[in-house]
Protein backbone atom coordinates (compact mmCIF):
# COMPACT_ATOMS: atom_id res chain seq x y z
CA UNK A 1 3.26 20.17 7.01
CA UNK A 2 6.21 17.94 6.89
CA UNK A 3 4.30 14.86 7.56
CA UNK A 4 1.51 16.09 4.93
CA UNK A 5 4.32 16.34 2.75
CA UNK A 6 6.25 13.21 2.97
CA UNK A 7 2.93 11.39 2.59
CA UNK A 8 2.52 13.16 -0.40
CA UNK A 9 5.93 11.81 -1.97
CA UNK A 10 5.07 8.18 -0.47
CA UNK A 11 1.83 8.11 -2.48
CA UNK A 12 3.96 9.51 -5.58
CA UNK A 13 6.35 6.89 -5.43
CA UNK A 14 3.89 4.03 -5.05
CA UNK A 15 1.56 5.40 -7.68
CA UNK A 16 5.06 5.02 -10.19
CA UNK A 17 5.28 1.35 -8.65
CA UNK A 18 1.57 0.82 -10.06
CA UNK A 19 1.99 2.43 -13.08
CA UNK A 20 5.36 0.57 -13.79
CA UNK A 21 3.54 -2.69 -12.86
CA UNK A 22 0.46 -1.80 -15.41
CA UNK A 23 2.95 -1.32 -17.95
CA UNK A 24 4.66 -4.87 -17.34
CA UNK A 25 1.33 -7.02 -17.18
CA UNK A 26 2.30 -7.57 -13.77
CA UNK A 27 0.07 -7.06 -10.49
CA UNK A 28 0.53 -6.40 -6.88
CA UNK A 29 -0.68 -7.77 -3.62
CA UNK A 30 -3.40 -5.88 -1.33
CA UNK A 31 -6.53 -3.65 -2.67
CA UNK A 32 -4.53 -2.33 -5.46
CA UNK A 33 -3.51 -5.66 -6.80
CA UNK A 34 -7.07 -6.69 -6.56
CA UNK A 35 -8.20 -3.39 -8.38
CA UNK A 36 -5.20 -3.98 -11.04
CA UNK A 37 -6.65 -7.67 -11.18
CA UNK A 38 -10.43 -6.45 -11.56
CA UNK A 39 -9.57 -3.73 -13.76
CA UNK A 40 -7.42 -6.31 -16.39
CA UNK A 41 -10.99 -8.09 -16.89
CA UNK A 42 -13.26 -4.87 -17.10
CA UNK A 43 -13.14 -1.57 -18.23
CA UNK A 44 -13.34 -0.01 -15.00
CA UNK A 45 -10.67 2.38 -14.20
CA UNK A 46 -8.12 1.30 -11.55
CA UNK A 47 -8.22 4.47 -9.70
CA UNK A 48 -12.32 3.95 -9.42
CA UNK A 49 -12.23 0.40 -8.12
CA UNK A 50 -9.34 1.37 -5.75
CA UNK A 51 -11.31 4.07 -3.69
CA UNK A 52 -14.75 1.52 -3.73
CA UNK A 53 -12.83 -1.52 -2.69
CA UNK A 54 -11.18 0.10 0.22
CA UNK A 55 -14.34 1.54 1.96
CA UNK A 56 -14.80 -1.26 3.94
CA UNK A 57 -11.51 -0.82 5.69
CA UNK A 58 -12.05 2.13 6.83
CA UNK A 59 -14.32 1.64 9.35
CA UNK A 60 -11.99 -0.49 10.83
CA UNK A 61 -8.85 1.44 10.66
CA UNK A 62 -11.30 4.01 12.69
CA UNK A 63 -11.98 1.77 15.57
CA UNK A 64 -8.49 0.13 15.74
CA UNK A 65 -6.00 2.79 14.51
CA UNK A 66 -7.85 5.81 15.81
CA UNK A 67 -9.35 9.10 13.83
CA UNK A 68 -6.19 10.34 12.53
CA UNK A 69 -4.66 7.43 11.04
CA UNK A 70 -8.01 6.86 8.94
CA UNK A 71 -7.75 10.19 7.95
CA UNK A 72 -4.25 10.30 6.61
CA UNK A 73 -4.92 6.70 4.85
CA UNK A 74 -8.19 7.88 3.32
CA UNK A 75 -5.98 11.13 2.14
CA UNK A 76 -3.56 8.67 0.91
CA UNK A 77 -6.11 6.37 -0.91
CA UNK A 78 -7.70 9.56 -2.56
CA UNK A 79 -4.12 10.98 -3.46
CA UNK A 80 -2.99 7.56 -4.92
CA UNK A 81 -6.20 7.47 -7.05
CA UNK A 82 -5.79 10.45 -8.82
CA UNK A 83 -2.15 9.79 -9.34
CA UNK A 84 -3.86 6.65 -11.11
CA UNK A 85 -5.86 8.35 -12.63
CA UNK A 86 -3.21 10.42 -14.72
CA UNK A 87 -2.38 7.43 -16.59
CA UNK A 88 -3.63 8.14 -19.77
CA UNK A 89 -1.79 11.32 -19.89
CA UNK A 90 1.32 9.48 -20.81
CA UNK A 91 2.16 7.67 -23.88
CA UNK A 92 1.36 4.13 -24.36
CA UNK A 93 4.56 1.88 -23.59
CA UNK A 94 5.40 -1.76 -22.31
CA UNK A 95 8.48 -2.90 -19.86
CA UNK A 96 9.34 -6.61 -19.47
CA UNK A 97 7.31 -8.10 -17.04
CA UNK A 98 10.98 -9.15 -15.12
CA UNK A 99 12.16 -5.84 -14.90
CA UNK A 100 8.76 -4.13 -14.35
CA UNK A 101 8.43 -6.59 -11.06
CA UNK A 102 11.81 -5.76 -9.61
CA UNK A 103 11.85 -1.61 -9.76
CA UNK A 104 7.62 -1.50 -9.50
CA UNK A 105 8.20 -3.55 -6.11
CA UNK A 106 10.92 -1.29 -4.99
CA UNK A 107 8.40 1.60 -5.53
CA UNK A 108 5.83 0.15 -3.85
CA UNK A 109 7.73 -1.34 -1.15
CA UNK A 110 9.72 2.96 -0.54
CA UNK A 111 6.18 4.12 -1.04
CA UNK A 112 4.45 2.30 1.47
CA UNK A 113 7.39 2.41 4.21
CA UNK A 114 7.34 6.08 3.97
CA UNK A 115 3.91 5.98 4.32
CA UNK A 116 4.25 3.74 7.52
CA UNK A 117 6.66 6.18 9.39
CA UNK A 118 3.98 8.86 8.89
CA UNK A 119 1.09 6.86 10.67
CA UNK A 120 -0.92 6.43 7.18
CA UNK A 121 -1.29 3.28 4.39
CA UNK A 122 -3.02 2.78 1.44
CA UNK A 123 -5.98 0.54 3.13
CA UNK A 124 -6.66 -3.00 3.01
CA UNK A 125 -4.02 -5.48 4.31
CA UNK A 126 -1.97 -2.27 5.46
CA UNK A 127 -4.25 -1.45 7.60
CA UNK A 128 -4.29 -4.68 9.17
CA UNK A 129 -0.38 -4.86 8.89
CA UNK A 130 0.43 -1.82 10.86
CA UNK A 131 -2.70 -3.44 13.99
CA UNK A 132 -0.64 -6.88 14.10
CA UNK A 133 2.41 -4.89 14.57
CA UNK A 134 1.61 -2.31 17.12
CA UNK A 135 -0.91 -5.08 19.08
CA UNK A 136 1.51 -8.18 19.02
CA UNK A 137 4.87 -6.81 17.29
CA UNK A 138 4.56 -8.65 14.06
CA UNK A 139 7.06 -8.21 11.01
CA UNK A 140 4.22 -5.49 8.58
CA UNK A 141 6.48 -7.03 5.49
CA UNK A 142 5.64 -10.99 6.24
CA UNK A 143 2.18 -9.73 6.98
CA UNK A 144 2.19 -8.29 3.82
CA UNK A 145 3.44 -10.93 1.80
CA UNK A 146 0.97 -13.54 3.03
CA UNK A 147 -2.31 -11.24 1.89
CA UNK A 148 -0.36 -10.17 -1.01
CA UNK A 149 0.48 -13.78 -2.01
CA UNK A 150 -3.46 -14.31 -1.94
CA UNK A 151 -4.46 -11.60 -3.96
CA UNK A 152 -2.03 -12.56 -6.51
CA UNK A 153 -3.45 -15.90 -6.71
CA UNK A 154 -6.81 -15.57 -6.96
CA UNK A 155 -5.48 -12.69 -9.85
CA UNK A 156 -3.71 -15.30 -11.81
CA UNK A 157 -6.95 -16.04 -14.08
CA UNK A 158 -6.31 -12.58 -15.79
CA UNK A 159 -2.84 -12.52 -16.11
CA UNK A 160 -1.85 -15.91 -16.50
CA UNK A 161 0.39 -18.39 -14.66
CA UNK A 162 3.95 -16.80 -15.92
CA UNK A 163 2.76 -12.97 -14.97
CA UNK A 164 1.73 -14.46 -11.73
CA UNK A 165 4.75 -15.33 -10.55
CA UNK A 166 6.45 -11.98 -11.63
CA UNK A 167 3.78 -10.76 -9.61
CA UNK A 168 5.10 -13.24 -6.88
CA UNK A 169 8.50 -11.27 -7.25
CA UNK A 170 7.28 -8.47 -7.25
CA UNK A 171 5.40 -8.59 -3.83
CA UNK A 172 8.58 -10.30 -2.31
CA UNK A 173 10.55 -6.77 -3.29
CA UNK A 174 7.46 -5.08 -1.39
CA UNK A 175 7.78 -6.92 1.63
CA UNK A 176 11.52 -7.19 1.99
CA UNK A 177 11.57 -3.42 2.05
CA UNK A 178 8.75 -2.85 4.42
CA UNK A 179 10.66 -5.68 6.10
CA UNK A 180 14.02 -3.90 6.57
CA UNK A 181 12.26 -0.71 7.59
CA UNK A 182 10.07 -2.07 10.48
CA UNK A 183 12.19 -1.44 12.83
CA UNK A 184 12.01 2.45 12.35
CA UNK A 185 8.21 2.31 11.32
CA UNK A 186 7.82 0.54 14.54
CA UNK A 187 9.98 3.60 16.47
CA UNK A 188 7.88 5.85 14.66
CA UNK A 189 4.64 4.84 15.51
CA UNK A 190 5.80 4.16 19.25
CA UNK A 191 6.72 7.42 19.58
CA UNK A 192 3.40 9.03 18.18
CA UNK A 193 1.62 6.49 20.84
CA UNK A 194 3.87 7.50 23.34
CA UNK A 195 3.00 11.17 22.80
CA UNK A 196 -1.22 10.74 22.55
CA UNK A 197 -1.18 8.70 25.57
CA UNK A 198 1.19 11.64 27.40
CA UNK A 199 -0.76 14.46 26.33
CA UNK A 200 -3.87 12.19 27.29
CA UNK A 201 -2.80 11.75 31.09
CA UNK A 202 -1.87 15.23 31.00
CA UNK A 203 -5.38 16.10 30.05
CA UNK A 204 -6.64 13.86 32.76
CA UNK A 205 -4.46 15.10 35.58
């Protein structure tokens, strides 16, 4: 129950990030950056692109992060959606896109570390983040950064060159948090391994 719930508040906090980034004109890195990119050129609600785009990933968060882990990132996808979704609850507003970068990527940047030291992400380059570190040790936040600094590219035909790098600053918040926290998301998801592969040669024996 305590993991449930502190992937709960992880998804909260990085559905704030979002919405303060919507707010701003500003977009992130990873599928929700694509979805916020896709969305600013359709109608199509974030929250609906954001559950279709990530699909894909989860078949192979299933064969290289194991049955759990998809199951607490698909939980986490679903959650963050719906968060999304609330949007239009709340009153119409803008932030300067400066600002809205700095606190959205601190959001985003809590939200996804928490969700890190609870063995779940919000799909996409997470995914992928969390394999390179737990198969070769490599820093989640410069992984990160590098598919986030694509995304943001390829999104700077709908928000324009100044937005874009915003966006730029934005990620860089992101991935300097996830950055300071890898060493305890790595200790985290050591010890989970540590304990599977246990109970597994106890099972065995």
């Amino acid at each position: 129950m305590t993991k449930l719930l502190k992937i709960i508040i992880g998804c909260t906090i990085a559905a704030i990030g979002l919405y303060v980034l919507r707010h701003s004109n500003v977009v992130t890195g990873g599928t929700a950056g694509l979805s916020i990119s896709i969305s600013y050129l359709t109608n199509i609600p974030f929250s609906w692109l954001f559950f279709l785009i990530n699909l894909p990933f989860y078949i192979f968060s299933f064969y290289r992060m194991g049955a759990k882990f998809t199951l607490s990132t698909i939980f986490s996808i679903t959650l963050l959606s719906i968060l999304s979704g609330l949007d239009h609850f709340f009153p119409v507003f803008t932030i300067p896109s400066f600002i809205g970068a700095i606190l959205g990527g601190i959001a985003i940047g809590l939200g996804l570390s928490i969700l890190f030291m609870n063995q779940a992400s919000l799909g996409g380059a997470n995914i992928l983040a969390l394999f390179l570190q737990k198969k070769y040790n490599w820093n989640p936040g410069k992984v990160n950064f590098i598919f986030d600094f694509t995304v943001v590219l390829v999104g700077l035909y709908s928000i324009g060159l100044v937005k874009g790098l915003y966006s730029i600053l934005s990620i860089a918040v992101t991935s300097i948090l996830i950055a300071y926290f890898k060493n305890i998301i790595s200790e985290k998801n050591y010890a989970v391994h540590s304990k599977i592969t246990l109970q597994t040669e106890v099972s065995a024996n």
